[in-house]
C-alpha atoms as a PDB file:
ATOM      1  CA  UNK A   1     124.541 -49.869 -28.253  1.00  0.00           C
ATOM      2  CA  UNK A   2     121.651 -50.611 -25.788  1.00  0.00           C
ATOM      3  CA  UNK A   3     121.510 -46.546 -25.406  1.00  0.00           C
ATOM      4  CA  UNK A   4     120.885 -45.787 -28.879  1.00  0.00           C
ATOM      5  CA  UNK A   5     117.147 -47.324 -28.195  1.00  0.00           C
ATOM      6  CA  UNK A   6     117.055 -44.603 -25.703  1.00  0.00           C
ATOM      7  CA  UNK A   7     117.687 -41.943 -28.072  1.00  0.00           C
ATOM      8  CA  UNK A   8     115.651 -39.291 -29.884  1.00  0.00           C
ATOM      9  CA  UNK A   9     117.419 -39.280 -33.456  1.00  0.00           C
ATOM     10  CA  UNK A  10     117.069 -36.499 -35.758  1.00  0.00           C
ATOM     11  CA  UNK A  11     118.454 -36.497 -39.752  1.00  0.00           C
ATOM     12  CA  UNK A  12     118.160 -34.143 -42.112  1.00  0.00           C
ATOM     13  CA  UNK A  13     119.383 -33.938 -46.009  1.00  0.00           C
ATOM     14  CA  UNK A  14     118.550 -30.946 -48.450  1.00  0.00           C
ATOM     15  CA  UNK A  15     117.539 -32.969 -51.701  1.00  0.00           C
ATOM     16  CA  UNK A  16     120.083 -29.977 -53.461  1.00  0.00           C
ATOM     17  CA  UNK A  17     122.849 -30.473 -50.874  1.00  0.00           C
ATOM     18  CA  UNK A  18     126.085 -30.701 -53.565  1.00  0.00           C
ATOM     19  CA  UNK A  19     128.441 -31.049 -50.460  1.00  0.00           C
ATOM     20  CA  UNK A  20     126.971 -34.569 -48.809  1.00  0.00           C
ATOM     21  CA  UNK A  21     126.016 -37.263 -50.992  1.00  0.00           C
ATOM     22  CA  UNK A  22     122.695 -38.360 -50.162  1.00  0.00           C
ATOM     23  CA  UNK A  23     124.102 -41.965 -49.506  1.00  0.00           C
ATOM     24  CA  UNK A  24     126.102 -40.612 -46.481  1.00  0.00           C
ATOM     25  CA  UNK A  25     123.161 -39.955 -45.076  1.00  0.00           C
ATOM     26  CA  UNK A  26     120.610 -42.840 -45.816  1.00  0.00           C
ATOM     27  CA  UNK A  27     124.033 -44.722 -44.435  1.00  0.00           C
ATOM     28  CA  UNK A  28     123.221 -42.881 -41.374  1.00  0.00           C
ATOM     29  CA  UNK A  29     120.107 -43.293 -41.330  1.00  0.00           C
ATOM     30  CA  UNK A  30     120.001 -47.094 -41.759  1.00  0.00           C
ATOM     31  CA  UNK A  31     122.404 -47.769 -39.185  1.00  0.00           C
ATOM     32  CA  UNK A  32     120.255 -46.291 -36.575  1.00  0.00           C
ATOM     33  CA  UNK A  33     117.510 -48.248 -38.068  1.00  0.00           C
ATOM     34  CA  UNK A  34     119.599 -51.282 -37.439  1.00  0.00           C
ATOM     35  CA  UNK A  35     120.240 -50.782 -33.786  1.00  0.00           C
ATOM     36  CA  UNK A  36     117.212 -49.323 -32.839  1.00  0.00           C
ATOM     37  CA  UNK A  37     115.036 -52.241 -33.442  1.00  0.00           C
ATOM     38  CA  UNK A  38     111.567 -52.155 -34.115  1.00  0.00           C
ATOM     39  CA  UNK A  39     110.444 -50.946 -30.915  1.00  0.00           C
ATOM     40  CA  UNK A  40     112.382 -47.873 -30.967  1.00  0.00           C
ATOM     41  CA  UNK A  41     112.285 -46.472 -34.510  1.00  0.00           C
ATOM     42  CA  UNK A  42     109.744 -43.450 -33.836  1.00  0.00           C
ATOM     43  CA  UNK A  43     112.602 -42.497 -32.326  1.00  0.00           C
ATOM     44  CA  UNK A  44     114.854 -41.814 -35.774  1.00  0.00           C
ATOM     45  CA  UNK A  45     113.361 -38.734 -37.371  1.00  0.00           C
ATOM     46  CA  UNK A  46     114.778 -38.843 -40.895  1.00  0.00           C
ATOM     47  CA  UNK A  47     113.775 -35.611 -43.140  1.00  0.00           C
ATOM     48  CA  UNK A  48     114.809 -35.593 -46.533  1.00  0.00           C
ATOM     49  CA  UNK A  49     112.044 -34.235 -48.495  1.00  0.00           C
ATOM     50  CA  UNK A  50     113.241 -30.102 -48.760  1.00  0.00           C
ATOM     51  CA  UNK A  51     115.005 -28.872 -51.018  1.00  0.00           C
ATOM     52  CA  UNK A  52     117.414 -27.284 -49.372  1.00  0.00           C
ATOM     53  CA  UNK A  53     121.363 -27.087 -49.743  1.00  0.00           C
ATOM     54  CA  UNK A  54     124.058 -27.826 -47.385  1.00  0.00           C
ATOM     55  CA  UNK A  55     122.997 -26.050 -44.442  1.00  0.00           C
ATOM     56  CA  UNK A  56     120.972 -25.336 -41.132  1.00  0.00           C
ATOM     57  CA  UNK A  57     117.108 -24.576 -42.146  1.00  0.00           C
ATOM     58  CA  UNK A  58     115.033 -21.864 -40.910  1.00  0.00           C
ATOM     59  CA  UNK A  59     111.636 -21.078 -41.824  1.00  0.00           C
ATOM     60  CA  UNK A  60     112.038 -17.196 -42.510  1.00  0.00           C
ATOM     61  CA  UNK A  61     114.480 -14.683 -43.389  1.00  0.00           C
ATOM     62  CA  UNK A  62     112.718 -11.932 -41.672  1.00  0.00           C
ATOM     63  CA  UNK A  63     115.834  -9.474 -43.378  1.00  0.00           C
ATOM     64  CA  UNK A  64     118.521 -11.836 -42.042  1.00  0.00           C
ATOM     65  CA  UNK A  65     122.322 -12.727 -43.491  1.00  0.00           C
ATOM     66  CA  UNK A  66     121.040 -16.093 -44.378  1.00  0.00           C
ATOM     67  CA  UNK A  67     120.624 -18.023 -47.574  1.00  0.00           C
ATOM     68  CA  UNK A  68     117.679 -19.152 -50.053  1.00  0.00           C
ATOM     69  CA  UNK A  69     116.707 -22.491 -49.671  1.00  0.00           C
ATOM     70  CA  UNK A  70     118.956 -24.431 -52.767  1.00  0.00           C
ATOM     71  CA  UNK A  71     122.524 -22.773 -51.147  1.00  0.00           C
ATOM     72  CA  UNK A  72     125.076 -24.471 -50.171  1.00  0.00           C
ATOM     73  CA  UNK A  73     127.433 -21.638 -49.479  1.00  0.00           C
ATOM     74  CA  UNK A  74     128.556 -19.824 -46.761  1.00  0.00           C
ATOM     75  CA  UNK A  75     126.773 -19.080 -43.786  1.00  0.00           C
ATOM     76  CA  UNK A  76     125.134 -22.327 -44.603  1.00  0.00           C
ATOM     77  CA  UNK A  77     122.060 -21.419 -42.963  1.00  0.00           C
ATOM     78  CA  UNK A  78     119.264 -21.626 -45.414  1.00  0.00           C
ATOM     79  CA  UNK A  79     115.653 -20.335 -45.590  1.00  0.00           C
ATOM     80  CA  UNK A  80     113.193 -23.158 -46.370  1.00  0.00           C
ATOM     81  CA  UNK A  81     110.357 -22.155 -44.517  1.00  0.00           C
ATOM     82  CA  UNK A  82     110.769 -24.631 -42.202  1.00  0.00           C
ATOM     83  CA  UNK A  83     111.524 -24.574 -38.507  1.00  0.00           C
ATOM     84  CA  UNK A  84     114.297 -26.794 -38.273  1.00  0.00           C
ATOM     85  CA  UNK A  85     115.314 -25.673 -34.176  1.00  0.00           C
ATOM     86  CA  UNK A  86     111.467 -26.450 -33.460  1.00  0.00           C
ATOM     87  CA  UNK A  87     111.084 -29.322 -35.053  1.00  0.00           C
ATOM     88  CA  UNK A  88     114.430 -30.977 -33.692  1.00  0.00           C
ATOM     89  CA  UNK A  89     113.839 -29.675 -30.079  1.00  0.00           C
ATOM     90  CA  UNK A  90     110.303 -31.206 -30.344  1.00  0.00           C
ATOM     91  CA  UNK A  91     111.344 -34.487 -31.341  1.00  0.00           C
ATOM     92  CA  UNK A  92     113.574 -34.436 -28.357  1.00  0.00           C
ATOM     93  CA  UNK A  93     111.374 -33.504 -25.484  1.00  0.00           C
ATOM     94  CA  UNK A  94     108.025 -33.677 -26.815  1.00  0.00           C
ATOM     95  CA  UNK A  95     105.229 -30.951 -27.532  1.00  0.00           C
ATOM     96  CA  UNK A  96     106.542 -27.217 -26.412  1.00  0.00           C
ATOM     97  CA  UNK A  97     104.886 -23.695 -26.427  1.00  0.00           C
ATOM     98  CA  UNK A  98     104.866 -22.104 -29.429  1.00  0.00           C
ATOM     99  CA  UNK A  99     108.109 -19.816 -29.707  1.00  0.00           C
ATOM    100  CA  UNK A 100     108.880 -16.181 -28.533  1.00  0.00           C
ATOM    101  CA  UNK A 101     107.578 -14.046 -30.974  1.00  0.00           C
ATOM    102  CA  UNK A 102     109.573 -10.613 -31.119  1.00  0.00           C
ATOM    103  CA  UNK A 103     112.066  -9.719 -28.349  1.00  0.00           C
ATOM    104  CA  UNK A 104     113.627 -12.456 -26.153  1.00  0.00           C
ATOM    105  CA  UNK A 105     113.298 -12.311 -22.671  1.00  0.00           C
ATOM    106  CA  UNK A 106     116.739 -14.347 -22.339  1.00  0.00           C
ATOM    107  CA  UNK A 107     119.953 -12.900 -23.163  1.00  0.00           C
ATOM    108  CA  UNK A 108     123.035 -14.795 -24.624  1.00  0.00           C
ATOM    109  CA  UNK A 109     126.882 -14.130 -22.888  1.00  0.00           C
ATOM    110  CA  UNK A 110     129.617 -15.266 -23.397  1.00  0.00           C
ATOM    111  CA  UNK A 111     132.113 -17.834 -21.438  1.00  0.00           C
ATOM    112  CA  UNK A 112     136.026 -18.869 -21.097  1.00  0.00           C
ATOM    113  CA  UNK A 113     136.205 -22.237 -22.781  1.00  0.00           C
ATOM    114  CA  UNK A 114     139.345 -22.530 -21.111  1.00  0.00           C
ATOM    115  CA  UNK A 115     138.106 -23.506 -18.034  1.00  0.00           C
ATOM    116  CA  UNK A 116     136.701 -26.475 -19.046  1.00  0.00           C
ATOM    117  CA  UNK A 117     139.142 -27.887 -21.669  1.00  0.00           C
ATOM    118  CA  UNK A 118     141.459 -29.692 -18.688  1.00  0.00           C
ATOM    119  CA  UNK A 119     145.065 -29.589 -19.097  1.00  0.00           C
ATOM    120  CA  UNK A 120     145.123 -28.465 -22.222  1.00  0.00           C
ATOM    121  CA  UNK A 121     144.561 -24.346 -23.266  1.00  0.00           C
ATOM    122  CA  UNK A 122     141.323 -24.540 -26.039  1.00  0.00           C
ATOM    123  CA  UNK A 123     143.402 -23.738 -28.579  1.00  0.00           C
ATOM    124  CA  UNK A 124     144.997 -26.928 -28.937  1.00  0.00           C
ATOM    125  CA  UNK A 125     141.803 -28.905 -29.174  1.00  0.00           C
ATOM    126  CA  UNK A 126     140.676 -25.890 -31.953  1.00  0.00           C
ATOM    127  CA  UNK A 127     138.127 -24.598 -29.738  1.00  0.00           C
ATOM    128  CA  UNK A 128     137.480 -20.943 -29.311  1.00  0.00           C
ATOM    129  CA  UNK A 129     138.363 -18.917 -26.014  1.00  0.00           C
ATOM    130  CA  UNK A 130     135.111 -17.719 -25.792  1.00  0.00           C
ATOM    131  CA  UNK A 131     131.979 -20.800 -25.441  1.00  0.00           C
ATOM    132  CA  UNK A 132     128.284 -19.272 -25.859  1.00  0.00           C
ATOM    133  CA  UNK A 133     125.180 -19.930 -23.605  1.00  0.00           C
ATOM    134  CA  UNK A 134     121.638 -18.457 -24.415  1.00  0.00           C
ATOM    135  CA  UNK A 135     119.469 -18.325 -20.251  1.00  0.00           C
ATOM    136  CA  UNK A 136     115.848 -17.568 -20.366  1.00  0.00           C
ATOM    137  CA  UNK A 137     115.100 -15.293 -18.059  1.00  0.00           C
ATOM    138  CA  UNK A 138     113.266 -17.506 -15.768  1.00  0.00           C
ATOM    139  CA  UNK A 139     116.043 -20.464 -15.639  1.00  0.00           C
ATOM    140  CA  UNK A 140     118.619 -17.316 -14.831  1.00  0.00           C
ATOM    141  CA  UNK A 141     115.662 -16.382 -11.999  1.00  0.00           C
ATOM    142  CA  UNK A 142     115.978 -20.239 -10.193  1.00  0.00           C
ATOM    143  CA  UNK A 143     113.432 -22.197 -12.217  1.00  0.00           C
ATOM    144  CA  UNK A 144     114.152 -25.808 -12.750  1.00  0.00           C
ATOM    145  CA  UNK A 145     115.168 -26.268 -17.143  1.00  0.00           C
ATOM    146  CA  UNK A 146     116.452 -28.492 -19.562  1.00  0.00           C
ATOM    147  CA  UNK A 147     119.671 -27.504 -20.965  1.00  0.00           C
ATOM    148  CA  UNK A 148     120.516 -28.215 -25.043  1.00  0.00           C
ATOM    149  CA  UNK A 149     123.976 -28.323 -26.851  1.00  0.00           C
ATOM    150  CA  UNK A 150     123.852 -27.108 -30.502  1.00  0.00           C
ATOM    151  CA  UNK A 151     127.207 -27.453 -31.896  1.00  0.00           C
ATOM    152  CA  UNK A 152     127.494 -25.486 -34.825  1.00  0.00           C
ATOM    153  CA  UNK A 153     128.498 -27.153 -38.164  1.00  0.00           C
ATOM    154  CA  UNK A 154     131.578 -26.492 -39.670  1.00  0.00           C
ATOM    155  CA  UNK A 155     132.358 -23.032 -41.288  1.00  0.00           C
ATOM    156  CA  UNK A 156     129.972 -21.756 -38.449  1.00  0.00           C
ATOM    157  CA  UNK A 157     132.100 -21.322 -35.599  1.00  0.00           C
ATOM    158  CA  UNK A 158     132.119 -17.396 -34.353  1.00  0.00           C
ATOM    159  CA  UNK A 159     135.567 -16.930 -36.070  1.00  0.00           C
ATOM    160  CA  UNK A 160     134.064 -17.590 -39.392  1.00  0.00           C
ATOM    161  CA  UNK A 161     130.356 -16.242 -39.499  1.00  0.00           C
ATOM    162  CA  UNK A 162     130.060 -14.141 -36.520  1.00  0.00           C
ATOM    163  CA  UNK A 163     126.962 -15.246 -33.766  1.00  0.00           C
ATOM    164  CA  UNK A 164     124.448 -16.182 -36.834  1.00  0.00           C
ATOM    165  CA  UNK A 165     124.183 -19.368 -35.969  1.00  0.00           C
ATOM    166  CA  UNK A 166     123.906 -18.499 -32.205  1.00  0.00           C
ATOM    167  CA  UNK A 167     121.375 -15.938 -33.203  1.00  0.00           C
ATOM    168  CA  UNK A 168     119.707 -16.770 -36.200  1.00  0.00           C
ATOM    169  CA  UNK A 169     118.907 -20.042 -36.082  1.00  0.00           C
ATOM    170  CA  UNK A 170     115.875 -20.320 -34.064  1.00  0.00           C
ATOM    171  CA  UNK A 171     116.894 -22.179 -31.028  1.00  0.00           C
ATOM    172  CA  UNK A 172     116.736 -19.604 -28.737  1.00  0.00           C
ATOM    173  CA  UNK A 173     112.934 -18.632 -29.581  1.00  0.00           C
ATOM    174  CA  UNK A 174     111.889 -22.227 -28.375  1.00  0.00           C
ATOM    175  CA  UNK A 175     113.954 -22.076 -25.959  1.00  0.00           C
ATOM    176  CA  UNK A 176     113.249 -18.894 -24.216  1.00  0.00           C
ATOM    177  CA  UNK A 177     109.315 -20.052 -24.528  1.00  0.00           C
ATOM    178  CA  UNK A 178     110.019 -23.045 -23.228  1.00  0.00           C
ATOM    179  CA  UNK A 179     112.954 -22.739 -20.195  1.00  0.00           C
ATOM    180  CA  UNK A 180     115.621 -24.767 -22.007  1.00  0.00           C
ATOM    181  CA  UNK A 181     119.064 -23.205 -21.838  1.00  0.00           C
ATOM    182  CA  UNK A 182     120.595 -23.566 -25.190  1.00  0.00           C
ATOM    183  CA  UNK A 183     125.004 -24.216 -24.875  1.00  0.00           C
ATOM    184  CA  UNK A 184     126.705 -22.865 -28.005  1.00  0.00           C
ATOM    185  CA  UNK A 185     130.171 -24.286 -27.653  1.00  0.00           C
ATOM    186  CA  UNK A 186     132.846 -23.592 -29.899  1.00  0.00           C
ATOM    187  CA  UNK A 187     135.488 -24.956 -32.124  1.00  0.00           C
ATOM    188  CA  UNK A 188     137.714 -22.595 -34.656  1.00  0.00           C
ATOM    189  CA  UNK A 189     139.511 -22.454 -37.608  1.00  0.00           C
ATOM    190  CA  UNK A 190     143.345 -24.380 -36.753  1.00  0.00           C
ATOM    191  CA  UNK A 191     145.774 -23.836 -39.760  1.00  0.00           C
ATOM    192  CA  UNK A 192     148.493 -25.552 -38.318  1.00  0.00           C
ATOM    193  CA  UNK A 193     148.087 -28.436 -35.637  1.00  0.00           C
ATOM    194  CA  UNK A 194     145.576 -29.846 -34.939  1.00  0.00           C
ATOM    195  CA  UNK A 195     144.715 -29.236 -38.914  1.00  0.00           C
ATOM    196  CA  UNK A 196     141.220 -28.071 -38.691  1.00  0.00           C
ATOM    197  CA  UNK A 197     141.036 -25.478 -41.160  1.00  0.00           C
ATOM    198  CA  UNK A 198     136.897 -25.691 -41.553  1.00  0.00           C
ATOM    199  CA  UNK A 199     135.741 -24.921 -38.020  1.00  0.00           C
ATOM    200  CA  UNK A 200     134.593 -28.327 -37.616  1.00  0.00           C
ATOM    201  CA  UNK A 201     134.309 -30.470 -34.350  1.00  0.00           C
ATOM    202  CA  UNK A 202     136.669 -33.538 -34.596  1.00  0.00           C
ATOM    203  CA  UNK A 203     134.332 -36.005 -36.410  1.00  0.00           C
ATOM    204  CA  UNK A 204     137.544 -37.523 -38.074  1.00  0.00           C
ATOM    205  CA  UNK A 205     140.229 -37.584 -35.075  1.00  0.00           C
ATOM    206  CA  UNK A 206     141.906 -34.389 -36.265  1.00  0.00           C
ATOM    207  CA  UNK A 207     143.502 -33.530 -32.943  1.00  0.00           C
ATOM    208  CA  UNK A 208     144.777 -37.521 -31.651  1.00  0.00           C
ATOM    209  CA  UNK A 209     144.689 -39.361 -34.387  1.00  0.00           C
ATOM    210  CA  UNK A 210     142.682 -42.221 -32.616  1.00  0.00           C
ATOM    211  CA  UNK A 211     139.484 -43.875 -31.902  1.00  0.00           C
ATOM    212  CA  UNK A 212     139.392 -41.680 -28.797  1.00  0.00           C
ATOM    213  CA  UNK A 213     137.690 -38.984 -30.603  1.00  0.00           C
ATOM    214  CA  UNK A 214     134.439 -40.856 -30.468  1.00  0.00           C
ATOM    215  CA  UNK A 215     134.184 -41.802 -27.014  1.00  0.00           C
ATOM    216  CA  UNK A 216     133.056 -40.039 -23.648  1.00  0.00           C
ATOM    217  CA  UNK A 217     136.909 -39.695 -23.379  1.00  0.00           C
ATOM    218  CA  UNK A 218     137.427 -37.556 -26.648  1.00  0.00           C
ATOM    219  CA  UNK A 219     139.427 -34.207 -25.804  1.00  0.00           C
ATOM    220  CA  UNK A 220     136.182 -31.863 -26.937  1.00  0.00           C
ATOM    221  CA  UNK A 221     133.707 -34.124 -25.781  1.00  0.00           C
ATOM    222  CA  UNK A 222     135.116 -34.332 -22.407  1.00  0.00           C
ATOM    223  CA  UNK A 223     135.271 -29.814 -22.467  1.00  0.00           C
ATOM    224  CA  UNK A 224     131.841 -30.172 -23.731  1.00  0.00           C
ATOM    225  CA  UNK A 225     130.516 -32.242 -20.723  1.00  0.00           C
ATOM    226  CA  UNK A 226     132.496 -30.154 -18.275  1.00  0.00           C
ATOM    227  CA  UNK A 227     130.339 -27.444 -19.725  1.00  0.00           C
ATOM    228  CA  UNK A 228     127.516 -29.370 -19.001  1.00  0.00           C
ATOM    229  CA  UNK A 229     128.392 -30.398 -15.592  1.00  0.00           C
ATOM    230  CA  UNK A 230     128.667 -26.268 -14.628  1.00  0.00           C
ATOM    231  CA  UNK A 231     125.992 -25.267 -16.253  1.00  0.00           C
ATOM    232  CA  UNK A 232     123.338 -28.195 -14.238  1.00  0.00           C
ATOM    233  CA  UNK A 233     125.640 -28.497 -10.853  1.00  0.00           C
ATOM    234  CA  UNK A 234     123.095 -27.759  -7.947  1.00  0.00           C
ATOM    235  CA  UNK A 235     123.690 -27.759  -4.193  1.00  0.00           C
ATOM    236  CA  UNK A 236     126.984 -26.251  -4.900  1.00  0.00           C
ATOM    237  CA  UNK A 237     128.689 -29.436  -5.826  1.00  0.00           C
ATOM    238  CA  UNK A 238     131.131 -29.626  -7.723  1.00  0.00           C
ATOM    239  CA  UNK A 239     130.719 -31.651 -11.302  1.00  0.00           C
ATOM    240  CA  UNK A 240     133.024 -34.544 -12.790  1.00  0.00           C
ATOM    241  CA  UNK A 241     136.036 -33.173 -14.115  1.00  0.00           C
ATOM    242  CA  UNK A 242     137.147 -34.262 -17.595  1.00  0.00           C
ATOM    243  CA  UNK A 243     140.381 -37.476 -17.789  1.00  0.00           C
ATOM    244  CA  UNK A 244     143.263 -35.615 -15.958  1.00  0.00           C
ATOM    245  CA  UNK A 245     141.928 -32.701 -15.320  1.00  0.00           C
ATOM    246  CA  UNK A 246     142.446 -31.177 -11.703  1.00  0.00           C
ATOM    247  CA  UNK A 247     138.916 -29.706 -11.402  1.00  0.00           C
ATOM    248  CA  UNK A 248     136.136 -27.575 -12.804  1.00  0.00           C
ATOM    249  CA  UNK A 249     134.325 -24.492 -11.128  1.00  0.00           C
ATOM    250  CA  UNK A 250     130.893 -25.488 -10.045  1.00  0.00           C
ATOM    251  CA  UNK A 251     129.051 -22.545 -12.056  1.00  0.00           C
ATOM    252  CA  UNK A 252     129.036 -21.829 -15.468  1.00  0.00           C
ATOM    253  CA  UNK A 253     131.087 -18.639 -15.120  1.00  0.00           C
ATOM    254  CA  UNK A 254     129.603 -16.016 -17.926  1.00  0.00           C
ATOM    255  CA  UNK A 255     130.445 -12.668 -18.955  1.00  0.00           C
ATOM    256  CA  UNK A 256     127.129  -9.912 -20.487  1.00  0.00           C
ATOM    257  CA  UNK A 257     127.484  -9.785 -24.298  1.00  0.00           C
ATOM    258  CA  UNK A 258     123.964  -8.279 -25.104  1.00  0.00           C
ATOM    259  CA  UNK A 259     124.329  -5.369 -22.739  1.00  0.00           C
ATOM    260  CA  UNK A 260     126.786  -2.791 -22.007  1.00  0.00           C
ATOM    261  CA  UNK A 261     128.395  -3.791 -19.177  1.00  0.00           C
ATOM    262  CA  UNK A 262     131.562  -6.346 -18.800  1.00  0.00           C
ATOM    263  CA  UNK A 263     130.416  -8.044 -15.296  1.00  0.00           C
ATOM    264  CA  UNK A 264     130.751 -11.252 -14.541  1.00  0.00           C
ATOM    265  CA  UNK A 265     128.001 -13.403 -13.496  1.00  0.00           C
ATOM    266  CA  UNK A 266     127.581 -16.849 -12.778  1.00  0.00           C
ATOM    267  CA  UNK A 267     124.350 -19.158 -13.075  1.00  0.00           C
ATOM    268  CA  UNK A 268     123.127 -22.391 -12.438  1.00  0.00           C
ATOM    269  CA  UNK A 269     120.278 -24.416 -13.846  1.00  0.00           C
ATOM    270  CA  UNK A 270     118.990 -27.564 -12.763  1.00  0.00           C
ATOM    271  CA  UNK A 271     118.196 -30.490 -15.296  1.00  0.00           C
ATOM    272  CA  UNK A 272     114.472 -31.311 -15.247  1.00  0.00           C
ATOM    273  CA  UNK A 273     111.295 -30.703 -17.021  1.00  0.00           C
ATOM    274  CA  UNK A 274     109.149 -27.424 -16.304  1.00  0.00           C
END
């Protein structure tokens, strides 16, 4: 619990969210309060004062498949006119340039979940074959950048909404201003076993049915980290595998999805600030 004082919290809850009681929340909230002491609680950012629905909040529409602000439907991504990415990624690592106005210089592609899942294919942990990664051009260049996960919520998984919430969510604008890699993992839509039939990640232990779920040990959380691992490897080592897994390449192995051509590429990025 000592590490929660060294995190940078973030909370959000749409005053017209009809899918989350507010109470879940403010339970949330208060148990970070609780462990974070008195020293530490700058670092809980708890927003509650839009009036948005269930959903991911973005400041524009700018002619995008998103929502108005009060929706709590499908692709639950909402315009509010507020820059949720920025203001999360801010609260995490401080002030950053403003973000990439028009075309990015980064490009997203695409990667084999598969590889880092361990002994298990990614379909039995209802993850997607194909992960997500979004490389500004100077971090694919050599240049030493931060790396961010932003694991979509559920019903936002490829399968269900296409890339909007890779795409259309706002990350990538900070990020390509600001040489953070953004990882876009993915979970899917499982009818059958493990019963996910949302798209969620396993915040109820839908795939063991323990307290595993929660811990650096979990099945996805363990792919995730491999991820990770490839993705800021340097020096050509090799990172941690996952529990019982016989090893994971040392690159991030990525295929082109906002070009033409099908090559594969690999990159590496090393953790640090700019």
């Amino acid at each position: 619990l000592d590490n929660i004082k060294r995190q940078k919290i973030y909370l959000f809850h749409g005053y017209n969210d009809t899918v989350v009681a507010n109470t879940v929340t403010d339970a949330a909230a208060e148990f970070y309060r609780r462990y974070l002491g008195g020293t530490a609680r700058g670092n809980l950012f708890y927003q509650q004062t839009r009036g948005a629905g269930h959903s991911f909040v973005v400041k524009d529409r700018a002619g995008r498949d998103v929502n108005a602000c009060a929706a709590n439907r499908s692709p639950f991504i909402d315009q509010c006119g507020y820059d949720q990415a920025g203001i999360i990624l801010q609260h995490i690592y401080g002030a950053l340039r403003p973000g990439t106005l028009g075309q990015l210089e980064g490009t997203i592609r695409s990667f084999d979940q598969n590889r880092y899942t361990g002994r298990h294919i990614a379909d039995a942990l209802s993850m997607g074959d194909e992960g997500y990664v979004f490389v500004p051009t100077a971090c694919e260049q050599g240049a030493a950048c931060r790396v961010h996960i932003a694991l979509h919520g559920c019903q936002q998984d490829v399968g269900s909404i296409g890339r909007l919430f890779i795409e259309q969510t706002g990350y990538n604008t900070w990020a390509d201003a600001n040489r953070i890699i953004v990882l876009y993992p993915q979970a899917k839509v499982s009818p059958f076993l493990p019963f996910n039939p949302k798209g969620c990640w396993d915040w109820w232990s839908y795939i063991d049915h323990d307290d595993g779920y929660v811990t650096k040990a979990g099945l996805q959380i363990a792919a995730i980290k491999a991820m990770l691992d490839a993705l800021t490897a340097a020096g050509g080592s090799p990172p941690t595998p996952p529990p019982e897994q016989g090893g994971v390449p040392a690159e991030l192995i990525v295929r082109e999805t906002t070009a033409t051509g099908d090559d594969v590429k690999s990159y590496k990025a090393q953790h640090g600030a700019d």
